[in-house]
Protein backbone atom coordinates (compact mmCIF):
# COMPACT_ATOMS: atom_id res chain seq x y z
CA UNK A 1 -6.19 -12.90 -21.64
CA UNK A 2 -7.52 -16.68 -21.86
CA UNK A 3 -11.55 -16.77 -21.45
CA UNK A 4 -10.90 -19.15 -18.38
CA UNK A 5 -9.03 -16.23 -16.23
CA UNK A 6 -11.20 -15.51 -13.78
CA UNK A 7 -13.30 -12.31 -14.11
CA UNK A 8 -11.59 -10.71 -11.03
CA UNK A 9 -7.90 -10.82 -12.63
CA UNK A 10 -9.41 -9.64 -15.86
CA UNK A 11 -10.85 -6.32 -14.26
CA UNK A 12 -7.23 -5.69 -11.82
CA UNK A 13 -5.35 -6.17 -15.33
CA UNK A 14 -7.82 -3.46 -16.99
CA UNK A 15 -7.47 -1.52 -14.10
CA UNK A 16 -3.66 -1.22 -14.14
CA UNK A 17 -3.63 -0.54 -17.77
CA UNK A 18 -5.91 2.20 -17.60
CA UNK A 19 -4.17 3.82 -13.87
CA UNK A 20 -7.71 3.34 -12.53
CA UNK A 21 -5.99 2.68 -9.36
CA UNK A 22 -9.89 2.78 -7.30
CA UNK A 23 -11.16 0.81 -9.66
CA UNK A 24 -7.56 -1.96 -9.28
CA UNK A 25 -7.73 -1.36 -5.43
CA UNK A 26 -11.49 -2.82 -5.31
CA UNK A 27 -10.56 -5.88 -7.09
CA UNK A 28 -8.97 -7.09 -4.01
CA UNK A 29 -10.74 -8.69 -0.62
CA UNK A 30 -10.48 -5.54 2.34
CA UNK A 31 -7.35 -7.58 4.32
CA UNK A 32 -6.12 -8.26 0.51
CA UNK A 33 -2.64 -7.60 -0.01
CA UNK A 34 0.15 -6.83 -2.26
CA UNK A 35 3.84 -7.92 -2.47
CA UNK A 36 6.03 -5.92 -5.02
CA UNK A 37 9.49 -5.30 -4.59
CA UNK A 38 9.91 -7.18 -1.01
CA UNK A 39 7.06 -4.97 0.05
CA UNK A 40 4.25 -5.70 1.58
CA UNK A 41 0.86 -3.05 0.31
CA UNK A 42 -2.41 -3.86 2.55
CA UNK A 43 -5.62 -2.97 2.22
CA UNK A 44 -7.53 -0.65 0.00
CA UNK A 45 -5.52 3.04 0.47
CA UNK A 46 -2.40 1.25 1.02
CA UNK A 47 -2.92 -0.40 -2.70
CA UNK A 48 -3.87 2.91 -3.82
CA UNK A 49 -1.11 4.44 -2.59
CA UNK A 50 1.25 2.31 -4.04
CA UNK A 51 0.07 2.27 -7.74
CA UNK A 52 0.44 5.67 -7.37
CA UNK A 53 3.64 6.04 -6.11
CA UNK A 54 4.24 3.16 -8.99
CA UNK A 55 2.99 5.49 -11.80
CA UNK A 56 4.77 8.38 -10.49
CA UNK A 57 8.26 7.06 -10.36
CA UNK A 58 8.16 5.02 -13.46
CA UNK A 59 6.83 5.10 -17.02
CA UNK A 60 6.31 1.58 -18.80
CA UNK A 61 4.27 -0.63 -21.18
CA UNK A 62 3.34 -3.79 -20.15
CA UNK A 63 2.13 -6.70 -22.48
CA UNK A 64 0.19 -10.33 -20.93
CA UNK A 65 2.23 -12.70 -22.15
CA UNK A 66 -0.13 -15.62 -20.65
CA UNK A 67 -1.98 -17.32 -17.63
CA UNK A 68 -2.16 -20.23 -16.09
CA UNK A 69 -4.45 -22.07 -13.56
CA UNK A 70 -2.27 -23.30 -10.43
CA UNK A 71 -5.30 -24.96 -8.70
CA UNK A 72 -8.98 -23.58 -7.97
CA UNK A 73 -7.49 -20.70 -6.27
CA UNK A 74 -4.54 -19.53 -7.53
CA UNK A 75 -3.36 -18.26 -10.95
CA UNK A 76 -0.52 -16.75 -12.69
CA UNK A 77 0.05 -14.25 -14.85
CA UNK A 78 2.90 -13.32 -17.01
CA UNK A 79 3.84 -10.35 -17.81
CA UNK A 80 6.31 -8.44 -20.32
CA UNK A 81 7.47 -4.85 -19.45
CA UNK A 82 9.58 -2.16 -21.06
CA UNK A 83 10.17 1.65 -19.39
CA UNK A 84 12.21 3.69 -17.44
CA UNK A 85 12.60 1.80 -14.44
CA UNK A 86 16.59 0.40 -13.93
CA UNK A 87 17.27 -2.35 -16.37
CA UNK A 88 14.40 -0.91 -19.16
CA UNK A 89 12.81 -4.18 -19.60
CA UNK A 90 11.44 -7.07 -17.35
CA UNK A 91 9.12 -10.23 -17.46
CA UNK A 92 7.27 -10.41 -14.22
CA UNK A 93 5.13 -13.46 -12.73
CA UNK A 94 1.94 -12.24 -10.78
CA UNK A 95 0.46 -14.83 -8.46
CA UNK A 96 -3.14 -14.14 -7.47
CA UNK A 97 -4.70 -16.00 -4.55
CA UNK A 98 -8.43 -15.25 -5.20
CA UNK A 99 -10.96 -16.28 -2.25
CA UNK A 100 -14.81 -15.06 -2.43
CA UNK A 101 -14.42 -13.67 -6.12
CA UNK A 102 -11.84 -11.35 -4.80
CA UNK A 103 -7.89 -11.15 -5.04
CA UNK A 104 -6.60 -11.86 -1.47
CA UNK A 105 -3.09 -11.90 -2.39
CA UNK A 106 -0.81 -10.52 -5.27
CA UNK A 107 2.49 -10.89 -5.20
CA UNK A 108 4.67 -9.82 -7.71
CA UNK A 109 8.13 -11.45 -8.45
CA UNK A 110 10.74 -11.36 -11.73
């Protein structure tokens, strides 16, 4: 990833490659949410519980394909994966909306 991501997108990107799902879940504010698949995740267990449910139902690789800066707050991510999910391959855009050094939103979107 670029040296100018911020820190906090860094460590939720580590996170998810490693299934540390705690250590992905504290990356975000405590109202912080995500938005995968038309739903909404909120707040830490609810996170949890979804990368979970995530790594149980699929197997994948994922590769960062790049960032950008939108403005001071938000930033994108791009994403390349390949698995077992329907379709076997996908290039997702994840928009962070940081606030305090902390992800306050993620939403996820193809």
């Amino acid at each position: 990833m670029a040296d100018d991501s911020p820190d906090v997108i860094r460590r939720y990107l580590r996170a998810a490659d490693d299934s540390d799902f705690e250590a992905l879940a504290s990356c975000f504010s405590p109202s912080g949410f995500v938005i995968d698949e038309d739903t909404k995740y909120e707040g830490h267990d609810e996170i949890v519980r979804w990368r979970r449910e995530l790594a149980g139902k699929y197997v994948y690789t994922s590769a960062l394909t790049g960032t950008e800066a939108v403005d001071d707050t938000e930033y994108r991510a791009f994403v390349h994966i390949e698995g077992n999910f329907p379709g076997g391959v996908a290039d997702l855009t994840y928009q962070f909306d940081l606030r305090d050094g902390a992800i306050a939103s993620l939403n996820i979107a193809p």
